[in-house]
C-alpha atoms as a PDB file:
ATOM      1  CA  UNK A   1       0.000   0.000   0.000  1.00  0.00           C
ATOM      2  CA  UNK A   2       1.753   3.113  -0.858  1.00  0.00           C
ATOM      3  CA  UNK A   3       0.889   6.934  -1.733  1.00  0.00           C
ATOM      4  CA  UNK A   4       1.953   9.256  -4.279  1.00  0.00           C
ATOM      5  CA  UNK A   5       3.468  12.408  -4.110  1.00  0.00           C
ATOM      6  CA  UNK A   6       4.419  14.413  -0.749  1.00  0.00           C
ATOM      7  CA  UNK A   7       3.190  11.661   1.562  1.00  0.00           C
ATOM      8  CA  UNK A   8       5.555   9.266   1.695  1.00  0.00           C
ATOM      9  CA  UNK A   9       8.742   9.547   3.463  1.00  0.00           C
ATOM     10  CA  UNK A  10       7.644  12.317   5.706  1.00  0.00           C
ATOM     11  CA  UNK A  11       8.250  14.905   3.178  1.00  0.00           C
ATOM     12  CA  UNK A  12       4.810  16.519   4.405  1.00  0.00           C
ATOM     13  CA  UNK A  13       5.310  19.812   6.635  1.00  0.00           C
ATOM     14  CA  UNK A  14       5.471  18.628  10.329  1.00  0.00           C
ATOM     15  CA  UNK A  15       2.979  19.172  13.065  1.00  0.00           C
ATOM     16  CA  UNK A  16       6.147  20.900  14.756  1.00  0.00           C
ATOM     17  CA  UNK A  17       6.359  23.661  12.675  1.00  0.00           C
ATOM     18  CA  UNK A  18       2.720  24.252  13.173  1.00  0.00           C
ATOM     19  CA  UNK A  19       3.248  23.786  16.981  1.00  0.00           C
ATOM     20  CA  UNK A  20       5.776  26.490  16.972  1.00  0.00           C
ATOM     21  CA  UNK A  21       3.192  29.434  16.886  1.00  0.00           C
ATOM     22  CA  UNK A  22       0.933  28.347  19.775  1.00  0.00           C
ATOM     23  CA  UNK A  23       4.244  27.674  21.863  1.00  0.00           C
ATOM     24  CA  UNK A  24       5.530  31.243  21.237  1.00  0.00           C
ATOM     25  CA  UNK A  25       2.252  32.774  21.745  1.00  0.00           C
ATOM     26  CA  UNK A  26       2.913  31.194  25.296  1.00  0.00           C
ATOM     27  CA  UNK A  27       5.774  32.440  26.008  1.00  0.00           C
ATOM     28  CA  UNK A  28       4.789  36.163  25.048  1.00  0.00           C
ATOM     29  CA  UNK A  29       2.352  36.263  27.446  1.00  0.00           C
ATOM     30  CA  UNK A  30       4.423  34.557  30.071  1.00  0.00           C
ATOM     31  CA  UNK A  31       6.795  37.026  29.225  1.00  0.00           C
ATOM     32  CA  UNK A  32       4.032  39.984  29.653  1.00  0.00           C
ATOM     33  CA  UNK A  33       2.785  39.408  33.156  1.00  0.00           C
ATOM     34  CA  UNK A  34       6.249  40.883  33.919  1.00  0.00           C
ATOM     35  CA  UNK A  35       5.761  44.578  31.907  1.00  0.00           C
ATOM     36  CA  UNK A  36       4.964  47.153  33.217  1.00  0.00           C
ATOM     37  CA  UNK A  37       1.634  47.690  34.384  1.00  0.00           C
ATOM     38  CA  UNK A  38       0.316  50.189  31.483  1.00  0.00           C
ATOM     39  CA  UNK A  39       0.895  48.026  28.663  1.00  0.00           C
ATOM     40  CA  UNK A  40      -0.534  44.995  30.615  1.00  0.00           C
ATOM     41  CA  UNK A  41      -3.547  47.600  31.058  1.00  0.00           C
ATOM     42  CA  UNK A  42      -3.406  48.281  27.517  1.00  0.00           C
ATOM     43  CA  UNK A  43      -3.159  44.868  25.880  1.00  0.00           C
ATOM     44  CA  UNK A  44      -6.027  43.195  28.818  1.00  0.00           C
ATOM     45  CA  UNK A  45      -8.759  42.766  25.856  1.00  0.00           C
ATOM     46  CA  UNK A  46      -6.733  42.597  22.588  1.00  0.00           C
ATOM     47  CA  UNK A  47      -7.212  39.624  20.759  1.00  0.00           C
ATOM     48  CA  UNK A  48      -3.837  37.615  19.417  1.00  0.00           C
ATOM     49  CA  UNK A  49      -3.108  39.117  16.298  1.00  0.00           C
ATOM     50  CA  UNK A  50      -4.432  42.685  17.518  1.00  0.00           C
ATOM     51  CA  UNK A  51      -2.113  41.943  20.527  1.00  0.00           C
ATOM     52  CA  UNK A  52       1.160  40.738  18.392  1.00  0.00           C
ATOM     53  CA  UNK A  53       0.622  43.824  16.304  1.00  0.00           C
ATOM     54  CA  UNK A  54       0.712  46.343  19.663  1.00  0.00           C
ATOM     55  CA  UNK A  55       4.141  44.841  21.013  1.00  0.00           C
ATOM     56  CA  UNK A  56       5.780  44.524  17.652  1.00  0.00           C
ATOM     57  CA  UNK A  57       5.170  48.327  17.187  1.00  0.00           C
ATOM     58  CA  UNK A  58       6.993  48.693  20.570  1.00  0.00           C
ATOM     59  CA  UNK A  59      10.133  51.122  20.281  1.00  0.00           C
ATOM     60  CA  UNK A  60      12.611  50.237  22.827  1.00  0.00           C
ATOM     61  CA  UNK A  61      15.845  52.455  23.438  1.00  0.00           C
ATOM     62  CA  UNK A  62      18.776  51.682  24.653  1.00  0.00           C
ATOM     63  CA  UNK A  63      18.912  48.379  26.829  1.00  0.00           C
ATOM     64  CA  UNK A  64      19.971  50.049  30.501  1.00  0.00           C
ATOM     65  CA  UNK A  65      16.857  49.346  32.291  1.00  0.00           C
ATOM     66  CA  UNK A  66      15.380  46.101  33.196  1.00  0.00           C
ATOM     67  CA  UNK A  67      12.196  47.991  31.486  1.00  0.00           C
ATOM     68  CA  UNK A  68      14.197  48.495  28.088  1.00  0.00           C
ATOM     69  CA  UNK A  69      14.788  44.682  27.854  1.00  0.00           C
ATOM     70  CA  UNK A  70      11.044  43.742  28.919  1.00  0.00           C
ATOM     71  CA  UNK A  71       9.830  45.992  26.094  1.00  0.00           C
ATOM     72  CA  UNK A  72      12.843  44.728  23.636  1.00  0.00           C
ATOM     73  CA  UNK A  73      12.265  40.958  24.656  1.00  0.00           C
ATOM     74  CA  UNK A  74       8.358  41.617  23.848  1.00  0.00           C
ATOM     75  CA  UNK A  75       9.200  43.421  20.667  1.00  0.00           C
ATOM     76  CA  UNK A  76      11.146  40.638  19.790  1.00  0.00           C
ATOM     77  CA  UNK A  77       8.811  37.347  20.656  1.00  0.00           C
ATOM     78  CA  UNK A  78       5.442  39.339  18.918  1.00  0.00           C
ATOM     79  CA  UNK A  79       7.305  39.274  15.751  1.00  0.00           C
ATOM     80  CA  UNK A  80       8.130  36.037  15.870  1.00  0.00           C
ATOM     81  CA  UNK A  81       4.898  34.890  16.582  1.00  0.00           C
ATOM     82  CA  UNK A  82       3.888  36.922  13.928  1.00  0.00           C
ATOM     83  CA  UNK A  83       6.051  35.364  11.658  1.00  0.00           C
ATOM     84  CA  UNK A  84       5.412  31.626  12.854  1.00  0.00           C
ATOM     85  CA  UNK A  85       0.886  32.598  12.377  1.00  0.00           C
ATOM     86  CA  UNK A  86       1.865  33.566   8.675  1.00  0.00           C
ATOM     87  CA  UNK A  87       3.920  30.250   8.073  1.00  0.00           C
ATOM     88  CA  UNK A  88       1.954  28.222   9.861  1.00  0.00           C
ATOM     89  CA  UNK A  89      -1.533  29.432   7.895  1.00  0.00           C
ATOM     90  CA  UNK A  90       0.404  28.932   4.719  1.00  0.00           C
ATOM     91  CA  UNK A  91       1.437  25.412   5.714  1.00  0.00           C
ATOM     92  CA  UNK A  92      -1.924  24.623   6.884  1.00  0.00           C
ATOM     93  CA  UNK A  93      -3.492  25.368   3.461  1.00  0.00           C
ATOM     94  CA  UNK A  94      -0.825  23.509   1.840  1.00  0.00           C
ATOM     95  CA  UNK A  95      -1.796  20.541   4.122  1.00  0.00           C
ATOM     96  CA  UNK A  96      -5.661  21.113   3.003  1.00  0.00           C
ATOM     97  CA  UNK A  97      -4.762  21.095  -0.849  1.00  0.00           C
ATOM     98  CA  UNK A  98      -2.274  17.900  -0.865  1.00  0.00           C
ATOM     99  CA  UNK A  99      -4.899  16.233   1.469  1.00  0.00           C
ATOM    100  CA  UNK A 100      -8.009  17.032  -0.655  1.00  0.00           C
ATOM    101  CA  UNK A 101      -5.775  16.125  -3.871  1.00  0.00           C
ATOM    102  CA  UNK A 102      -4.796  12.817  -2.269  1.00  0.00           C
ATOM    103  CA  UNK A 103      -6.947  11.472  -0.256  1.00  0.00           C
ATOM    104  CA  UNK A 104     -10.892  13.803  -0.318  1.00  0.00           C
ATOM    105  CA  UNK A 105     -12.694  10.991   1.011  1.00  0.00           C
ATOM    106  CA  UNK A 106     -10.684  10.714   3.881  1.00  0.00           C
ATOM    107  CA  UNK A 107     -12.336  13.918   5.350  1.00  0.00           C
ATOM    108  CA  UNK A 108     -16.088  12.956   4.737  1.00  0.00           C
ATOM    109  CA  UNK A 109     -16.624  10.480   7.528  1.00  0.00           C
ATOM    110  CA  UNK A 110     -17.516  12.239  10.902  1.00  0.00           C
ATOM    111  CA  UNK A 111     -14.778  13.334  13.157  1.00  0.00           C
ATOM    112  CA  UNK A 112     -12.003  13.415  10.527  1.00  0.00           C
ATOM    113  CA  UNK A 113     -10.744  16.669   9.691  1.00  0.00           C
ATOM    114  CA  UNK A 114      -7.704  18.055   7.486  1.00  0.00           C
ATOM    115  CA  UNK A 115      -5.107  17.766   9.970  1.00  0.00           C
ATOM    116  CA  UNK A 116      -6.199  14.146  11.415  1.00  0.00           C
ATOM    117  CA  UNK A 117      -6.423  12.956   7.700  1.00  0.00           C
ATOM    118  CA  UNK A 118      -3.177  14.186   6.792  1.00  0.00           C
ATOM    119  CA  UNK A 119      -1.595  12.229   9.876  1.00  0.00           C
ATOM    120  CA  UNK A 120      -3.257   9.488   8.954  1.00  0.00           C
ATOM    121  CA  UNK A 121      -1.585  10.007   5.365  1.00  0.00           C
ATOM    122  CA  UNK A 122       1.585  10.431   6.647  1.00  0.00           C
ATOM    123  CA  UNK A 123       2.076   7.154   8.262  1.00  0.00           C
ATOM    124  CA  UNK A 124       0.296   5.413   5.674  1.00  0.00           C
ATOM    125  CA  UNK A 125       2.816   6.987   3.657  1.00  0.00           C
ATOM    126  CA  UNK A 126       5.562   6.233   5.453  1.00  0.00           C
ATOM    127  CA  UNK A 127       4.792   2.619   6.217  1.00  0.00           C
ATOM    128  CA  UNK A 128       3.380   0.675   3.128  1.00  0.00           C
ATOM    129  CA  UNK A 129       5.001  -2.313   3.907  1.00  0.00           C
ATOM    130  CA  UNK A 130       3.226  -2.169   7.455  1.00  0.00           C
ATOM    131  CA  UNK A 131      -0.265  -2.051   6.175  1.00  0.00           C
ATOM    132  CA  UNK A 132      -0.969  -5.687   4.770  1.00  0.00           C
ATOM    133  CA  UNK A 133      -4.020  -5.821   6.402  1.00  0.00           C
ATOM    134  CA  UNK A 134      -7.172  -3.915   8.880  1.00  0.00           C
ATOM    135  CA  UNK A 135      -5.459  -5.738  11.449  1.00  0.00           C
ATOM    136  CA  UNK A 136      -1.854  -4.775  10.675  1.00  0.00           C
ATOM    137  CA  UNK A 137      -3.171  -1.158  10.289  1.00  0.00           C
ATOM    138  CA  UNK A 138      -4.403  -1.431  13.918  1.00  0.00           C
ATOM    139  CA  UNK A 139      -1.738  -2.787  15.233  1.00  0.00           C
ATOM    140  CA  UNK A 140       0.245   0.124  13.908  1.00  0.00           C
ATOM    141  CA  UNK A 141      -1.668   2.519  15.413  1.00  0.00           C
ATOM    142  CA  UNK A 142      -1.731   0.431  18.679  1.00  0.00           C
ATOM    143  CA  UNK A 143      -5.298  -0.338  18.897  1.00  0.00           C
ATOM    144  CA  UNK A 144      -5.165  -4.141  18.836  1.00  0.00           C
ATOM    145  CA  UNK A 145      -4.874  -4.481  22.602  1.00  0.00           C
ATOM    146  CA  UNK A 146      -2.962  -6.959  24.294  1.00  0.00           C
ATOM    147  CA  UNK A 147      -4.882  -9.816  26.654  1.00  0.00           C
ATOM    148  CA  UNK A 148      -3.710  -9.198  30.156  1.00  0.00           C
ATOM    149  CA  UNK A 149      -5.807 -12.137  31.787  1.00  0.00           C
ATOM    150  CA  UNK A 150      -4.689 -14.020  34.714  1.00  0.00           C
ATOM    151  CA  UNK A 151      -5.658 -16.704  37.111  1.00  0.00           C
ATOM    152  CA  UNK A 152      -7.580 -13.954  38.548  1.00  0.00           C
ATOM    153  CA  UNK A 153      -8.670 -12.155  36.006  1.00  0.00           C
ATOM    154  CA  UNK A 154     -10.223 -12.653  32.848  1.00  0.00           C
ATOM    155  CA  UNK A 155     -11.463 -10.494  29.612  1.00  0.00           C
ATOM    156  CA  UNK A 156      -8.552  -7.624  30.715  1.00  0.00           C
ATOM    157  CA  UNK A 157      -6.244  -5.537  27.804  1.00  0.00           C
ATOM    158  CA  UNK A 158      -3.373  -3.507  28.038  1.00  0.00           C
ATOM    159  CA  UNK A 159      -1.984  -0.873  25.821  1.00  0.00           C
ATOM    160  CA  UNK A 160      -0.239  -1.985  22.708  1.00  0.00           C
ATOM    161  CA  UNK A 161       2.659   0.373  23.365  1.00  0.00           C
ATOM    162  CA  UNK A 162       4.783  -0.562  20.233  1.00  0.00           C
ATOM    163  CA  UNK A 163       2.465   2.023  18.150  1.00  0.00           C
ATOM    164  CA  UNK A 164       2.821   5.018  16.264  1.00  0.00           C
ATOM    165  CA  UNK A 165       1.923   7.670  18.797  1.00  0.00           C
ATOM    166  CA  UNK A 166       0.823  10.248  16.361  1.00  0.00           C
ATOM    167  CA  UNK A 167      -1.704   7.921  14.094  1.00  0.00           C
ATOM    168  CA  UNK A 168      -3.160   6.402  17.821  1.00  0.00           C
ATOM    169  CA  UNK A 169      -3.731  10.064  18.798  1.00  0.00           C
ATOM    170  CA  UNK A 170      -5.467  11.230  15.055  1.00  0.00           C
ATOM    171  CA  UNK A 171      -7.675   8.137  15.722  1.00  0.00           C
ATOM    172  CA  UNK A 172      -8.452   9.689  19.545  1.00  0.00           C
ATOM    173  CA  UNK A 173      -9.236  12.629  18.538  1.00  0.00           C
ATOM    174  CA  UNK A 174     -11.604  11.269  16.095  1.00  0.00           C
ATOM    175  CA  UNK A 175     -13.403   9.063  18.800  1.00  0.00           C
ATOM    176  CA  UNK A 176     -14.088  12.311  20.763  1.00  0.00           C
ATOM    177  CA  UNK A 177     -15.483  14.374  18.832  1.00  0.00           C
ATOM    178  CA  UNK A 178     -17.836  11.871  17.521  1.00  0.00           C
ATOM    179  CA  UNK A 179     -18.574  10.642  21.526  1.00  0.00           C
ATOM    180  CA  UNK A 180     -19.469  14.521  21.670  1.00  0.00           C
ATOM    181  CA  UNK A 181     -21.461  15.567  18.730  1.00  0.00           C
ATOM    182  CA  UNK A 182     -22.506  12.745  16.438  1.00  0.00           C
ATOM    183  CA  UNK A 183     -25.456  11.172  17.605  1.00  0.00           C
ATOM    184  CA  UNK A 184     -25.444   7.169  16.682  1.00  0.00           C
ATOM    185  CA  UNK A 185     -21.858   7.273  18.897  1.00  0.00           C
ATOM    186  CA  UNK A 186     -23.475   9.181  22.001  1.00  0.00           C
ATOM    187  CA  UNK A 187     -26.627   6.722  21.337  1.00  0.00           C
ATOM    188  CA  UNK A 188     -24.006   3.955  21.432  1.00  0.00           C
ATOM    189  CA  UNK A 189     -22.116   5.002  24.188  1.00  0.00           C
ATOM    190  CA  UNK A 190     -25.229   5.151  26.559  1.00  0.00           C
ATOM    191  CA  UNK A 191     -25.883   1.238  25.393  1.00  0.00           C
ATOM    192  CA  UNK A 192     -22.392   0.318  26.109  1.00  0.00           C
ATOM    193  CA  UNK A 193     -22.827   2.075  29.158  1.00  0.00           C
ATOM    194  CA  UNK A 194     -25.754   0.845  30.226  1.00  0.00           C
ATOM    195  CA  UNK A 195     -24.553  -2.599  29.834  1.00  0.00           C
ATOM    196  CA  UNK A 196     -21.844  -2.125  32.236  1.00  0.00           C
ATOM    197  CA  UNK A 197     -18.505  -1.084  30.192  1.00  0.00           C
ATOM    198  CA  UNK A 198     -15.814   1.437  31.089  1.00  0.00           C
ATOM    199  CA  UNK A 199     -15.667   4.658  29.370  1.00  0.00           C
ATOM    200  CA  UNK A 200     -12.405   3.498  28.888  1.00  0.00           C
ATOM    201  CA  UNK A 201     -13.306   0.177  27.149  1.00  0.00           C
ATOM    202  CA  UNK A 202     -15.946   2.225  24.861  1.00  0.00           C
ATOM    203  CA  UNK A 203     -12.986   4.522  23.455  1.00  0.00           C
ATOM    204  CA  UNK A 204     -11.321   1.073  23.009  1.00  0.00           C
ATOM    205  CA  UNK A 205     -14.008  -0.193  20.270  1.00  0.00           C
ATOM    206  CA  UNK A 206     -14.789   3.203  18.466  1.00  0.00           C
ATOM    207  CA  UNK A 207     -10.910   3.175  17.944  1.00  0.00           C
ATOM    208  CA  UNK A 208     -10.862  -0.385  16.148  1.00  0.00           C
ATOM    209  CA  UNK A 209     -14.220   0.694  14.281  1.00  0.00           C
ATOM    210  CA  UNK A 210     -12.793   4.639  13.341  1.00  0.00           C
ATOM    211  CA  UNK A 211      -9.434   2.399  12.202  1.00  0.00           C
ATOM    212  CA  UNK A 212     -11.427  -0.080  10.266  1.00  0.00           C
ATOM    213  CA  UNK A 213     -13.395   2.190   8.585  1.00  0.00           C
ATOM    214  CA  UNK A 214     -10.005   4.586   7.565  1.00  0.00           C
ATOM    215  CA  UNK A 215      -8.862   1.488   6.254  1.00  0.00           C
ATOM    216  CA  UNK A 216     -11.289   0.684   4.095  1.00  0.00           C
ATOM    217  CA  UNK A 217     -11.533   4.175   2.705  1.00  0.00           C
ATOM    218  CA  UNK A 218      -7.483   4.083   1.913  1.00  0.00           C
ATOM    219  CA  UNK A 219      -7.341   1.011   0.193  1.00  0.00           C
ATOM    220  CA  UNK A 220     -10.298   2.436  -2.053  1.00  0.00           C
ATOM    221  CA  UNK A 221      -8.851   5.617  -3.068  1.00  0.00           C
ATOM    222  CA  UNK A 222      -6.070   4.063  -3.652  1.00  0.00           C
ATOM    223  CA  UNK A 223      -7.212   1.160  -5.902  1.00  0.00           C
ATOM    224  CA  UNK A 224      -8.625   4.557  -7.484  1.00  0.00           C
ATOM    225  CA  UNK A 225      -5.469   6.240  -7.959  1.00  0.00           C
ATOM    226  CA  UNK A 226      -3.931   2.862  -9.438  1.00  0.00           C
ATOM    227  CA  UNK A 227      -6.912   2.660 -12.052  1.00  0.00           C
ATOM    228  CA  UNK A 228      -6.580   6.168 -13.002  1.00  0.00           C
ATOM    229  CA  UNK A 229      -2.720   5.968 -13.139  1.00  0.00           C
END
């Protein structure tokens, strides 16, 4: 099973890069609680950009006072959060057209958006030789638990922890936000839960159904691609 173009071999843009703006939009405002009390005052209400704009238009002079370097440090982290929101909305639509050019059924099941689907893609993309199979697929992903019965127990699972952390977590996400807002999962959640299982045990078997059904939708788009090819 393998994909064309920028999926395979990680050549995709990372989730770090897009990390990198939220993390220095952190640290700014760490950074602020420690200015002096009328720009805190002014920037209270501003929203992110609004607020980036405000303290890269800060003029510091000459770095002798502890509030010279507060204003210069400021000065310094809004424009590189600046810079970061700008690359990372760029990568993001990048991500959206490769993903919709590759893959557009991936996004049409419930729960699956652009980002998850191009994770997905990724280590599809990465590990053809991995994916023989629905079962191989979960196993990559780590949701083909492991019996842990004993002499005292019986029916238990642990974690499969030889998985790839970043498809397990695309699949998560996917579980919640369908456990949230799509109705036949709440409906089946209250019948799993009325019958006595764990929440925990429910998020186990919408992850083996959310994997079986990405499956399925891979190895059709890509039997697509091959005709078409």
């Amino acid at each position: 099973m393998e994909l064309p173009g920028c999926f395979g071999n990680s050549k995709l843009p990372t989730t770090l890069q897009l990390k990198a703006e939220p993390r220095a939009l952190v640290t700014l405002k760490a950074m602020l609680i420690h200015a002096p009390e009328h720009i805190r005052w002014e920037t209270t209400s501003m929203t992110q950009i609004k607020l980036a704009r405000h303290l890269a238009a800060l003029r510091p002079r000459q770095l002798e006072t502890p509030r010279d370097c507060i204003r210069y440090t400021l000065r310094t982290l809004a424009k590189r959060w600046h810079f970061l929101d700008t690359e990372a909305r760029e990568l993001s639509t990048m991500i959206e057209d490769l993903v919709m050019r590759t893959a557009p059924h991936l996004v049409e099941p419930f729960g699956i958006g652009v980002d998850t689907a191009a994770e997905i893609l990724i280590v599809v993309g990465d590990n053809p030789e991995r994916i023989k199979s629905e079962a191989a697929f979960a196993k990559l992903a780590g949701i083909s638990p492991i019996p842990a019965s004993s002499g005292m127990t019986s029916g238990k699972h642990r974690i499969n922890h030889a998985r790839h952390r970043q498809l397990n977590a695309a699949i998560y996400r996917t579980v919640i936000v369908r456990m949230r807002f799509h109705e036949p999962t709440i409906a089946y959640v209250a019948r799993r839960t009325a019958e006595g299982k764990t929440k925990r045990d429910i998020i186990r078997f919408l992850k083996r159904y959310v994997i079986r059904e990405v499956y399925h939708l891979i190895k059709a788009n890509l039997t697509v691609l091959e005709i078409v090819a």
